[in-house]
Each structure stands twice: as structure tokens, then as C-alpha cells.
PDB file of N, CA and C in Angstrom:
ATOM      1  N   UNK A   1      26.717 219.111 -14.831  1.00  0.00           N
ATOM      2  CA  UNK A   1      25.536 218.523 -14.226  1.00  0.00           C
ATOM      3  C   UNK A   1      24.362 218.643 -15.210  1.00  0.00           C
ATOM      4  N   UNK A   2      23.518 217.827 -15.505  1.00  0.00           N
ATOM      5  CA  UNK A   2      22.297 217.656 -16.287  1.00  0.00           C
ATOM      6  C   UNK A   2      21.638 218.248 -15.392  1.00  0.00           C
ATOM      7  N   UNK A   3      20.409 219.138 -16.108  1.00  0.00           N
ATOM      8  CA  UNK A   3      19.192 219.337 -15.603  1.00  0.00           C
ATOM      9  C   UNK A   3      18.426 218.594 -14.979  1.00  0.00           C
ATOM     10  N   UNK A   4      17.521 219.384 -13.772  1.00  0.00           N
ATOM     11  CA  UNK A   4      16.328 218.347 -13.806  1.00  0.00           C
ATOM     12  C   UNK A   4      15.580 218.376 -14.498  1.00  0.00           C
ATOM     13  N   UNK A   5      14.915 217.233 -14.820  1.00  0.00           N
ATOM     14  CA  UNK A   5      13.296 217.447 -15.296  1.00  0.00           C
ATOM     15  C   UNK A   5      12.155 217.620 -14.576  1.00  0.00           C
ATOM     16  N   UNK A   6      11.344 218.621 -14.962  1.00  0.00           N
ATOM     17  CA  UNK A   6      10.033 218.654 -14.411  1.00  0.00           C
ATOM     18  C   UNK A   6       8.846 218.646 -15.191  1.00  0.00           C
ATOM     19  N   UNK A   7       7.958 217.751 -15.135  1.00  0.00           N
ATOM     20  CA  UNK A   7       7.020 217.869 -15.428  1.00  0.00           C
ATOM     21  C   UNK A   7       5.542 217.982 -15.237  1.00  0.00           C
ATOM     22  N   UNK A   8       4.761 219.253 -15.158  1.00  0.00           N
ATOM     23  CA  UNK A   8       3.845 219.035 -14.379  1.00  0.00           C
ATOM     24  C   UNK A   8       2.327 219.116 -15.017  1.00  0.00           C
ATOM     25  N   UNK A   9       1.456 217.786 -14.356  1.00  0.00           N
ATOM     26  CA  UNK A   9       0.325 217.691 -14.988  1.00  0.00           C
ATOM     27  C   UNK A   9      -0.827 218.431 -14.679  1.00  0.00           C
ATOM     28  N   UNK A  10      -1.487 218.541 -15.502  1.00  0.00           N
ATOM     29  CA  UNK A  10      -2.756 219.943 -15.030  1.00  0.00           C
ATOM     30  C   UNK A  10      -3.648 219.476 -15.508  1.00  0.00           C
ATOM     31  N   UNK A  11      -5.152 219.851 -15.416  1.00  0.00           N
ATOM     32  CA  UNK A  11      -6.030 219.866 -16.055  1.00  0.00           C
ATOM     33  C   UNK A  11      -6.602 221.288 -15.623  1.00  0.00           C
ATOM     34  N   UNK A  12      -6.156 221.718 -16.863  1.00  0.00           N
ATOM     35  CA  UNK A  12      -6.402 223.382 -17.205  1.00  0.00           C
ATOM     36  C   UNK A  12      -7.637 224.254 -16.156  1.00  0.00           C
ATOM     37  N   UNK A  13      -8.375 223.312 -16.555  1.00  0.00           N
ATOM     38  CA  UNK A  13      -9.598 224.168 -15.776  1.00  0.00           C
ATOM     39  C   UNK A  13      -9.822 223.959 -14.472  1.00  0.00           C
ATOM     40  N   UNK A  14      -9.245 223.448 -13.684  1.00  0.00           N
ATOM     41  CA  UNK A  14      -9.158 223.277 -12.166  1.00  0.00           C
ATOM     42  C   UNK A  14      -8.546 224.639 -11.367  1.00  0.00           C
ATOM     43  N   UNK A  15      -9.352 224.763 -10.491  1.00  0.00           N
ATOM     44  CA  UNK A  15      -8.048 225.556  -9.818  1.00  0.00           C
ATOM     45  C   UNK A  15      -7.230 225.275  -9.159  1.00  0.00           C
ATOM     46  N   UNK A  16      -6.898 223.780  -8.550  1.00  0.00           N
ATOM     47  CA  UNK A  16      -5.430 223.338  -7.993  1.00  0.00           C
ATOM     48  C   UNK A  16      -4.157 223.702  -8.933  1.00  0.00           C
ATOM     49  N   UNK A  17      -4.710 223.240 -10.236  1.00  0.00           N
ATOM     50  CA  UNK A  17      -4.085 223.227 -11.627  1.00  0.00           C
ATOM     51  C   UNK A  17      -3.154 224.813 -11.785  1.00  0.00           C
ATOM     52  N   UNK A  18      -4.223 225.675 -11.200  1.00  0.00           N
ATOM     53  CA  UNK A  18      -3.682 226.679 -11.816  1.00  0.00           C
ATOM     54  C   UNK A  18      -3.103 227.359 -10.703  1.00  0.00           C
ATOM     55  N   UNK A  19      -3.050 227.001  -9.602  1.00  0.00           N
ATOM     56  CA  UNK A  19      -3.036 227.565  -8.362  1.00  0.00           C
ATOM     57  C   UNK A  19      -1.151 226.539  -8.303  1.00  0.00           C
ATOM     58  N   UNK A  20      -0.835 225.271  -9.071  1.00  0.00           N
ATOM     59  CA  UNK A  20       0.179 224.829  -9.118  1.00  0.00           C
ATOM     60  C   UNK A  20       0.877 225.544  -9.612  1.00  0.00           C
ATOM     61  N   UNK A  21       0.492 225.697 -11.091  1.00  0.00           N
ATOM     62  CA  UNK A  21       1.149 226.203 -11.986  1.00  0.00           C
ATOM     63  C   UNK A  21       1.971 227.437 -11.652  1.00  0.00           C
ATOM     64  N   UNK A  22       1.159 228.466 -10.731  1.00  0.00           N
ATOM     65  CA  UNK A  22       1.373 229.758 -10.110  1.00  0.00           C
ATOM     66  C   UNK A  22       2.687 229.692  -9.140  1.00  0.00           C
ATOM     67  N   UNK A  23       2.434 228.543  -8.531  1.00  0.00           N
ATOM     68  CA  UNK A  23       3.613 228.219  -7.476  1.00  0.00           C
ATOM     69  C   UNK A  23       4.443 227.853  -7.667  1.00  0.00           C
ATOM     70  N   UNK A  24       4.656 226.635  -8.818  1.00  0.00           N
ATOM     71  CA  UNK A  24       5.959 226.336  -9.333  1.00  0.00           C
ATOM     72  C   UNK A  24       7.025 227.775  -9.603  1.00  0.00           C
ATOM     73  N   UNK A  25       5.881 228.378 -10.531  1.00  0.00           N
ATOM     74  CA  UNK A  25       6.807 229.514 -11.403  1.00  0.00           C
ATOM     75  C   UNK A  25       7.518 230.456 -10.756  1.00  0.00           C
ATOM     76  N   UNK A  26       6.165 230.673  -9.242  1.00  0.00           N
ATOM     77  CA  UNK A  26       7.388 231.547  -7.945  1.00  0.00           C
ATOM     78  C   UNK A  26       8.198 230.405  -7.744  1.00  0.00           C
ATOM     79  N   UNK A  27       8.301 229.665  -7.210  1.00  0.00           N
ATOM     80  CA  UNK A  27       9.439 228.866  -6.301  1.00  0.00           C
ATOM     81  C   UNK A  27      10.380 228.586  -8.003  1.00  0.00           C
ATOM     82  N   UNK A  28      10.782 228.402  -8.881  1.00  0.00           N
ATOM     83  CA  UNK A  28      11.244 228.221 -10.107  1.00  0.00           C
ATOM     84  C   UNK A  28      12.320 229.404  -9.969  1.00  0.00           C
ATOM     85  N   UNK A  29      11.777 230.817  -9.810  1.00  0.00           N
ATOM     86  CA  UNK A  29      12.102 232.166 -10.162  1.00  0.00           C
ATOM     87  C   UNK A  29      13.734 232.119  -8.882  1.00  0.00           C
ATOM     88  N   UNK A  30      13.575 230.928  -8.217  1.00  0.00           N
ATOM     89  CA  UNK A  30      14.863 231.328  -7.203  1.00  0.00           C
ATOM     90  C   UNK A  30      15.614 230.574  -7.627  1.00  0.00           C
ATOM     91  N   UNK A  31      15.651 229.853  -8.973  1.00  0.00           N
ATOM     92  CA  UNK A  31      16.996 228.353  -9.368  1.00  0.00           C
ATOM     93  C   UNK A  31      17.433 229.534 -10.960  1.00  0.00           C
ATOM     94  N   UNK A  32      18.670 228.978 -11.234  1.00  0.00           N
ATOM     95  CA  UNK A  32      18.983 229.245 -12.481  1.00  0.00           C
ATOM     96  C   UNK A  32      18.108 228.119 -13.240  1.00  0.00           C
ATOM     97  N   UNK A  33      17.975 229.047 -14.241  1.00  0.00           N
ATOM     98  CA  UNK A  33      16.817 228.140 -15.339  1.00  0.00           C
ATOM     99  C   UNK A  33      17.400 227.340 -16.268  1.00  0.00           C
ATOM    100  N   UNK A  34      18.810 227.585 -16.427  1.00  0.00           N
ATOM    101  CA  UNK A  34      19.709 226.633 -16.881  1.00  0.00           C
ATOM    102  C   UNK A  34      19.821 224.977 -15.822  1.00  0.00           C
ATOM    103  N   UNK A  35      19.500 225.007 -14.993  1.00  0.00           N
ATOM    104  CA  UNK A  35      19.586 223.715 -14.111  1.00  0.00           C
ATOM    105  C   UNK A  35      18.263 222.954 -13.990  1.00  0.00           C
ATOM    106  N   UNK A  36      17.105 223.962 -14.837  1.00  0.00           N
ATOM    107  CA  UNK A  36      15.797 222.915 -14.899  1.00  0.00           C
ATOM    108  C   UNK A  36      15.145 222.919 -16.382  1.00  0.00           C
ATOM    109  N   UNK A  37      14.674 222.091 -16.610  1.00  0.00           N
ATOM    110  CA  UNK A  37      14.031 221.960 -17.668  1.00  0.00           C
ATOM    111  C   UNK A  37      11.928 221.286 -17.163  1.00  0.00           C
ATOM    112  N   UNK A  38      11.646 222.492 -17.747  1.00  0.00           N
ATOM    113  CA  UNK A  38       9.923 222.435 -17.022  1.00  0.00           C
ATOM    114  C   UNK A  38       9.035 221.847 -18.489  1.00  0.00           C
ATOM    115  N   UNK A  39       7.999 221.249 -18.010  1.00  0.00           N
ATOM    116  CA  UNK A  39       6.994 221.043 -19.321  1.00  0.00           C
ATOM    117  C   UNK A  39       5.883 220.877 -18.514  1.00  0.00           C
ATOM    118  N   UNK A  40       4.930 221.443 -18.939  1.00  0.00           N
ATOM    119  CA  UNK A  40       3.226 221.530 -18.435  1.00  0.00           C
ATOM    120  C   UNK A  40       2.983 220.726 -19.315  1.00  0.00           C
ATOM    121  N   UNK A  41       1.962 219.824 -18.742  1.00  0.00           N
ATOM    122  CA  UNK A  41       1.079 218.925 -19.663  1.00  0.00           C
ATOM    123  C   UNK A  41      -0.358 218.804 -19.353  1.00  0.00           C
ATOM    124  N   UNK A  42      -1.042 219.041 -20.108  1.00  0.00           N
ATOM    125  CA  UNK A  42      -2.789 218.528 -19.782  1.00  0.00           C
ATOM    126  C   UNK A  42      -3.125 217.389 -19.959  1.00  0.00           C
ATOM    127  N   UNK A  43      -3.728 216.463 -18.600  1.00  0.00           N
ATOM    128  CA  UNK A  43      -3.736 215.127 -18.674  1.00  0.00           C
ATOM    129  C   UNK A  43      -4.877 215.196 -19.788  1.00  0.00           C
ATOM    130  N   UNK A  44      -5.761 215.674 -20.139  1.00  0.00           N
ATOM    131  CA  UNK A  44      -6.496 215.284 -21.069  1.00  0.00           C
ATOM    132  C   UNK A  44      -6.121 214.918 -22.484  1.00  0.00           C
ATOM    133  N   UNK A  45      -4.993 216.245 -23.302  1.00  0.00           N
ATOM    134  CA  UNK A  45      -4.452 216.210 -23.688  1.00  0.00           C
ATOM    135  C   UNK A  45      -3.078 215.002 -24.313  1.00  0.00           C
ATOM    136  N   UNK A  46      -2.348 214.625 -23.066  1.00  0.00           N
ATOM    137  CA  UNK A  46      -1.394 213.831 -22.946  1.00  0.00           C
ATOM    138  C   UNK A  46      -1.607 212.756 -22.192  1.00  0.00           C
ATOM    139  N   UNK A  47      -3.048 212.209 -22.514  1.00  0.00           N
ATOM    140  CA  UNK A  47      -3.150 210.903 -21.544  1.00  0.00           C
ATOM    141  C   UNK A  47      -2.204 209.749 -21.816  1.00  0.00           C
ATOM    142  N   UNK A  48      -1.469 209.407 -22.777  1.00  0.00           N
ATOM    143  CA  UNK A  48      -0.687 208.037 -22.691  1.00  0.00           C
ATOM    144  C   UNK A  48       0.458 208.611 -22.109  1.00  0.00           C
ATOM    145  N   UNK A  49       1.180 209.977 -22.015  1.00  0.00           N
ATOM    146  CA  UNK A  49       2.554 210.557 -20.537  1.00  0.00           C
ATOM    147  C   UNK A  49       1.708 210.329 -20.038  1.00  0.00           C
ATOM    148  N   UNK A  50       0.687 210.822 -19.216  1.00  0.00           N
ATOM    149  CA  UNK A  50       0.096 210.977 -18.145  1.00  0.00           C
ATOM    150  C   UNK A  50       0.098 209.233 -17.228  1.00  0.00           C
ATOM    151  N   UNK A  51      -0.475 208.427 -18.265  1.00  0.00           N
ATOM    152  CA  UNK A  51      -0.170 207.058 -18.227  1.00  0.00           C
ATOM    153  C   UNK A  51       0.797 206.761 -17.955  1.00  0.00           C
ATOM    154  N   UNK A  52       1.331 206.907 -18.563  1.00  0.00           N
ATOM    155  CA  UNK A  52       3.338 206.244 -18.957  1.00  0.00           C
ATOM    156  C   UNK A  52       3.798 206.868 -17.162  1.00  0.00           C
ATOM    157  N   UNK A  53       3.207 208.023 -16.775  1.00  0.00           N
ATOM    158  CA  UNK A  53       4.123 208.811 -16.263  1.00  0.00           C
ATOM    159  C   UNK A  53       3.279 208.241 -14.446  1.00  0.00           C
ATOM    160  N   UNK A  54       2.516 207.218 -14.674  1.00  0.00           N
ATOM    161  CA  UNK A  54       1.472 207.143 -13.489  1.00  0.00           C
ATOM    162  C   UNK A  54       1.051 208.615 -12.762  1.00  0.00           C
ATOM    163  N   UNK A  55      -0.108 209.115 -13.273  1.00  0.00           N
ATOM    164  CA  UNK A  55      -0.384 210.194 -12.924  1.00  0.00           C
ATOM    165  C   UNK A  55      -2.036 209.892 -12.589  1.00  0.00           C
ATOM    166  N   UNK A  56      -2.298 209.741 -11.523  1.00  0.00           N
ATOM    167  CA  UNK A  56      -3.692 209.388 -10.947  1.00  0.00           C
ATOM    168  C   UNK A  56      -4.522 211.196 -10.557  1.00  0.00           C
ATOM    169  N   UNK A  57      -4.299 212.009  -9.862  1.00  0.00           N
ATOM    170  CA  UNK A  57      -4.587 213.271  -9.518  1.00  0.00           C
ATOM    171  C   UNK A  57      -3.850 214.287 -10.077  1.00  0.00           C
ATOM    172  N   UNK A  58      -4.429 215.020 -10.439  1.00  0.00           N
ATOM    173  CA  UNK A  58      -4.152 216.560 -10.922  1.00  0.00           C
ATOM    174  C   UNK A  58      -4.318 217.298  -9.980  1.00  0.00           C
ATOM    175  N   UNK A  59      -3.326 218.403  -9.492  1.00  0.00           N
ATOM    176  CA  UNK A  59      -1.780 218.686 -10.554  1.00  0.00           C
ATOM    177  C   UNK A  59      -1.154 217.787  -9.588  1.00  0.00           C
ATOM    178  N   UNK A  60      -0.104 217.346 -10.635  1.00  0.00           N
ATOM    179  CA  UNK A  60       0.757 216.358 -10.389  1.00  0.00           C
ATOM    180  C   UNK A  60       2.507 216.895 -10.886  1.00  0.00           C
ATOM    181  N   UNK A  61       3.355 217.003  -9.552  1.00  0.00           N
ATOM    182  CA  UNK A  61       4.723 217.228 -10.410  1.00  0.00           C
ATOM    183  C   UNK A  61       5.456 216.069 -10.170  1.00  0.00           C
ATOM    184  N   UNK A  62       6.665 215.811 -11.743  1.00  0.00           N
ATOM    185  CA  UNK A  62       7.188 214.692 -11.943  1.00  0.00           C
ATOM    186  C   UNK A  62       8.503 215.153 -11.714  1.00  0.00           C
ATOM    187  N   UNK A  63       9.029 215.177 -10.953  1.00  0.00           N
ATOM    188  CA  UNK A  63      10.832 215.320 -10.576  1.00  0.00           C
ATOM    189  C   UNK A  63      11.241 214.090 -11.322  1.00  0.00           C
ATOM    190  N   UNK A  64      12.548 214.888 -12.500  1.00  0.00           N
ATOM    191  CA  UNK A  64      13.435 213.486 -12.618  1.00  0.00           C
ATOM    192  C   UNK A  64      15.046 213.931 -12.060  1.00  0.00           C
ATOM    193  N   UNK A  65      15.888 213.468 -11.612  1.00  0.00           N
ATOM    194  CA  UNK A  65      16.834 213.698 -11.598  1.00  0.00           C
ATOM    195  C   UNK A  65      18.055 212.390 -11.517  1.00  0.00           C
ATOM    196  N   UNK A  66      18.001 212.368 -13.397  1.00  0.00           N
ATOM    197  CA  UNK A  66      18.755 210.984 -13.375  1.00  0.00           C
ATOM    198  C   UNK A  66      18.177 210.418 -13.711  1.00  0.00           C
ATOM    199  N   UNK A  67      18.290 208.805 -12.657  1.00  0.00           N
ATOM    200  CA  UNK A  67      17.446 207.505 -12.893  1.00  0.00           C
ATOM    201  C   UNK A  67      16.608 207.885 -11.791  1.00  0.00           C
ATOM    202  N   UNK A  68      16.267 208.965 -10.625  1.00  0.00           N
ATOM    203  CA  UNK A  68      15.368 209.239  -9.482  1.00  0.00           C
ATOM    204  C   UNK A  68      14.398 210.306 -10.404  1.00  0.00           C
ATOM    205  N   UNK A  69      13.273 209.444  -9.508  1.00  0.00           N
ATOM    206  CA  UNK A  69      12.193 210.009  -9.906  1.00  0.00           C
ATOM    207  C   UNK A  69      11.387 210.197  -8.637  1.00  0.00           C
ATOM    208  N   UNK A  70      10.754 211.628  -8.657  1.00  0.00           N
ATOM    209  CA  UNK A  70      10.133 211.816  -7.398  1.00  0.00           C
ATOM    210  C   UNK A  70       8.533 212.653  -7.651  1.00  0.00           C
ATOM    211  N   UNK A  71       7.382 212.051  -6.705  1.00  0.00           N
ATOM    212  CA  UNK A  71       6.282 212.970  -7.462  1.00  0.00           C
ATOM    213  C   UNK A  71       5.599 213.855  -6.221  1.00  0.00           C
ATOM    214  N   UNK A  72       5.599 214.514  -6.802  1.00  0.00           N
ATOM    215  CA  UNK A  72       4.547 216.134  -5.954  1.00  0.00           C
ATOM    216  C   UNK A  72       2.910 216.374  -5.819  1.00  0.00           C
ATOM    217  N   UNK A  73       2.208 215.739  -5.052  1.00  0.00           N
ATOM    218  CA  UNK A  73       0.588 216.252  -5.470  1.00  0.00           C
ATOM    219  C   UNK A  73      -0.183 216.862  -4.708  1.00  0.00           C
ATOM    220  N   UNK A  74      -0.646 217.887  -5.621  1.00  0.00           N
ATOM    221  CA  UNK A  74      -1.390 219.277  -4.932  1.00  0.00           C
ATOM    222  C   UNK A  74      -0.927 220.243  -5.664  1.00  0.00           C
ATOM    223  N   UNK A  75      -1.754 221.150  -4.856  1.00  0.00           N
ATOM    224  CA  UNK A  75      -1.002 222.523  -5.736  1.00  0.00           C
ATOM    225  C   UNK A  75       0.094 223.661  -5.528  1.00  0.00           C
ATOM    226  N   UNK A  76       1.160 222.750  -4.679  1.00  0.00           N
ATOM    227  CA  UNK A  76       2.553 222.839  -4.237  1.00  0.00           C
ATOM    228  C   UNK A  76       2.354 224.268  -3.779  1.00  0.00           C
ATOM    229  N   UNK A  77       1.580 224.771  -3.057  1.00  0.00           N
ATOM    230  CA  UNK A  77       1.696 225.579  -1.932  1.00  0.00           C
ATOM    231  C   UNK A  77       3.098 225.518  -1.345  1.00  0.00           C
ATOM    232  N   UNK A  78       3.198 224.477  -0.095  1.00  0.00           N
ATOM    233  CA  UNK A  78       4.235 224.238   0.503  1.00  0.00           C
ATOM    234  C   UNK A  78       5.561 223.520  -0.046  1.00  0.00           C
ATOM    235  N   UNK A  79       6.265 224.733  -1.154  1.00  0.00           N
ATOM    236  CA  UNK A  79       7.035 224.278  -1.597  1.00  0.00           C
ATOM    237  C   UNK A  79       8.465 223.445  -0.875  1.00  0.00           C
ATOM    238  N   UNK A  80       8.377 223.324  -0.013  1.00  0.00           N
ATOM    239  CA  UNK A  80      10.180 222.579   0.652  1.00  0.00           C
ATOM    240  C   UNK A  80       9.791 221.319   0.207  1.00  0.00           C
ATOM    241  N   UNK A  81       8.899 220.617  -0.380  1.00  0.00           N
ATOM    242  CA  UNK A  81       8.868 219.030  -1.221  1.00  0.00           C
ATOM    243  C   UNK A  81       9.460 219.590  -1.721  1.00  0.00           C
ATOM    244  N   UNK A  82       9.453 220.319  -2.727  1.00  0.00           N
ATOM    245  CA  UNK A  82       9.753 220.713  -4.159  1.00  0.00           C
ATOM    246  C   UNK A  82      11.539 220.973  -3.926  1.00  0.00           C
ATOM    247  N   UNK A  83      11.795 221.886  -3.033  1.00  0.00           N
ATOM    248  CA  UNK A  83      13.007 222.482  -2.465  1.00  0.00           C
ATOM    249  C   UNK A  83      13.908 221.402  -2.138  1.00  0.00           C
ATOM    250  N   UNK A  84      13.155 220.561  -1.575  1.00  0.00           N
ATOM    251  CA  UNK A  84      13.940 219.488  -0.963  1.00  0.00           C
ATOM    252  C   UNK A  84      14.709 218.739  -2.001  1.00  0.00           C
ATOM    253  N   UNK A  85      14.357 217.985  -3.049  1.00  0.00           N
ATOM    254  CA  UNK A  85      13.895 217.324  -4.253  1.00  0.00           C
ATOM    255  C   UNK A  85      14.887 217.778  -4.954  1.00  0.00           C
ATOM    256  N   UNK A  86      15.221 219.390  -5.397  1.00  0.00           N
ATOM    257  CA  UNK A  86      16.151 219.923  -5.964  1.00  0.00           C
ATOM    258  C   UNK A  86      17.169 220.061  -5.693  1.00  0.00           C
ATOM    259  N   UNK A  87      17.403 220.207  -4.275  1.00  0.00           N
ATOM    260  CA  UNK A  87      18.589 220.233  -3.395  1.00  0.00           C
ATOM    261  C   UNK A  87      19.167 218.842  -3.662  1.00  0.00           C
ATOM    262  N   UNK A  88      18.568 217.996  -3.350  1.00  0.00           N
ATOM    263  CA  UNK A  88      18.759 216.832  -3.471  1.00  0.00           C
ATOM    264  C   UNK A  88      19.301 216.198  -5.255  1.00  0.00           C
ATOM    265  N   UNK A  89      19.303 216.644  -5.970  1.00  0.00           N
ATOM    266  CA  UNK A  89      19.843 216.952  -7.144  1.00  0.00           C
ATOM    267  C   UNK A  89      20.819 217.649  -7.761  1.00  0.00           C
ATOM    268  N   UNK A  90      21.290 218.615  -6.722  1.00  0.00           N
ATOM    269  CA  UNK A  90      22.174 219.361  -6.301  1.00  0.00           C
ATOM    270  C   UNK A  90      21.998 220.783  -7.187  1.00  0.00           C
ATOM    271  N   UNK A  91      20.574 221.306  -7.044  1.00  0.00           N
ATOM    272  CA  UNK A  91      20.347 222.576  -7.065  1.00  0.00           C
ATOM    273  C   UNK A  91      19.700 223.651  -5.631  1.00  0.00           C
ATOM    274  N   UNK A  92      20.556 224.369  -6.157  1.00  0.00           N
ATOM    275  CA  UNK A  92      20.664 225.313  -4.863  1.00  0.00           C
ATOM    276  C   UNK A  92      19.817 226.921  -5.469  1.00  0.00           C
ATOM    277  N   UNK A  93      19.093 227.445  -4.826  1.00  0.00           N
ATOM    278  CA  UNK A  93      18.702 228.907  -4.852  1.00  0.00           C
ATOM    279  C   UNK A  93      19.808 229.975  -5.212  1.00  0.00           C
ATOM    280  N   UNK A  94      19.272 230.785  -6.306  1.00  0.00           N
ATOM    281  CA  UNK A  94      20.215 231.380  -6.263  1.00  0.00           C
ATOM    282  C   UNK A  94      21.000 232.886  -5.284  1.00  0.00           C
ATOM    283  N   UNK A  95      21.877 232.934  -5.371  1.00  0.00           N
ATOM    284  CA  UNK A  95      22.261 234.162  -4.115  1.00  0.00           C
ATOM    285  C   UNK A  95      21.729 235.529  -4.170  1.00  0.00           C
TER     286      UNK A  95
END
């Protein structure tokens, strides 16, 4: 099985941004890290992904899995989007 991709957009100095960032990395800490592949990006930074990637609000996460693409916005507090998304990719928590 290929990884997912994730990619998530920030603009550093926000605190949604960082308040995402925080949450991914708990909810992350329950998958083998072999089944995801993560990249932070600063829309300021990476405005033509950010573009490419239609990214209107920060933080923004980009699920790929495959040819599915799925997006996350906020600062993924309520991770079961996120949970859901992976499952659905066929990653599971680990035991």
C-alpha cells in the first residue's frame, strides 16, 4: 500500500496554524509513520502549491490518497475528519 500524503498549510504566525500543527502531530502519533508521508508548508512561502493546491484559508490539510483528494480546514481540533479520511485509505491506529 502507498502512503498517504499530507500536506498541511500554515501561516506560521497564526494561532490556528499552530494550534493545527499541534493536533495533527497528536492524532499522527496513533498511525505507523511508515503509512504517511506529512509536509508543512507556509502559504507565504509556497504560494504557487498553495495555488496549485487551491488553498483559500489557513491551516489547511491536503489528504491525498491515490487519485482522492480530500481537504481539512481549521485547526483540526476534531480530529475524526482526519480519522475518517485515513481509514478510508486504509489506515488504521495502531494497537
Amino acid at each position: 500500500m502507498s502512503p498517504v500524503d499530507l500536506v498541511l498549510y500554515v501561516a506560521p504566525q497564526s494561532p490556528a496554524s499552530v494550534r493545527a500543527r499541534r493536533n495533527l502531530a497528536v492524532l499522527l502519533d496513533d498511525y505507523d509513520e511508515d503509512g504517511i508521508r506529512l509536509v508543512v508548508r507556509d502559504v507565504a512561502s509556497d504560494t504557487a502549491l498553495a495555488e496549485s493546491d487551491h488553498v483559500v484559508f489557513t491551516p489547511t490539510l491536503i489528504v491525498r490518497i491515490g487519485d482522492a483528494v480530500a481537504r481539512v480546514v481549521g485547526d483540526l481540533a476534531d480530529s475524526s475528519a482526519i480519522t475518517n479520511v485515513l481509514a478510508m485509505g486504509g489506515l488504521e491506529k495502531k494497537q
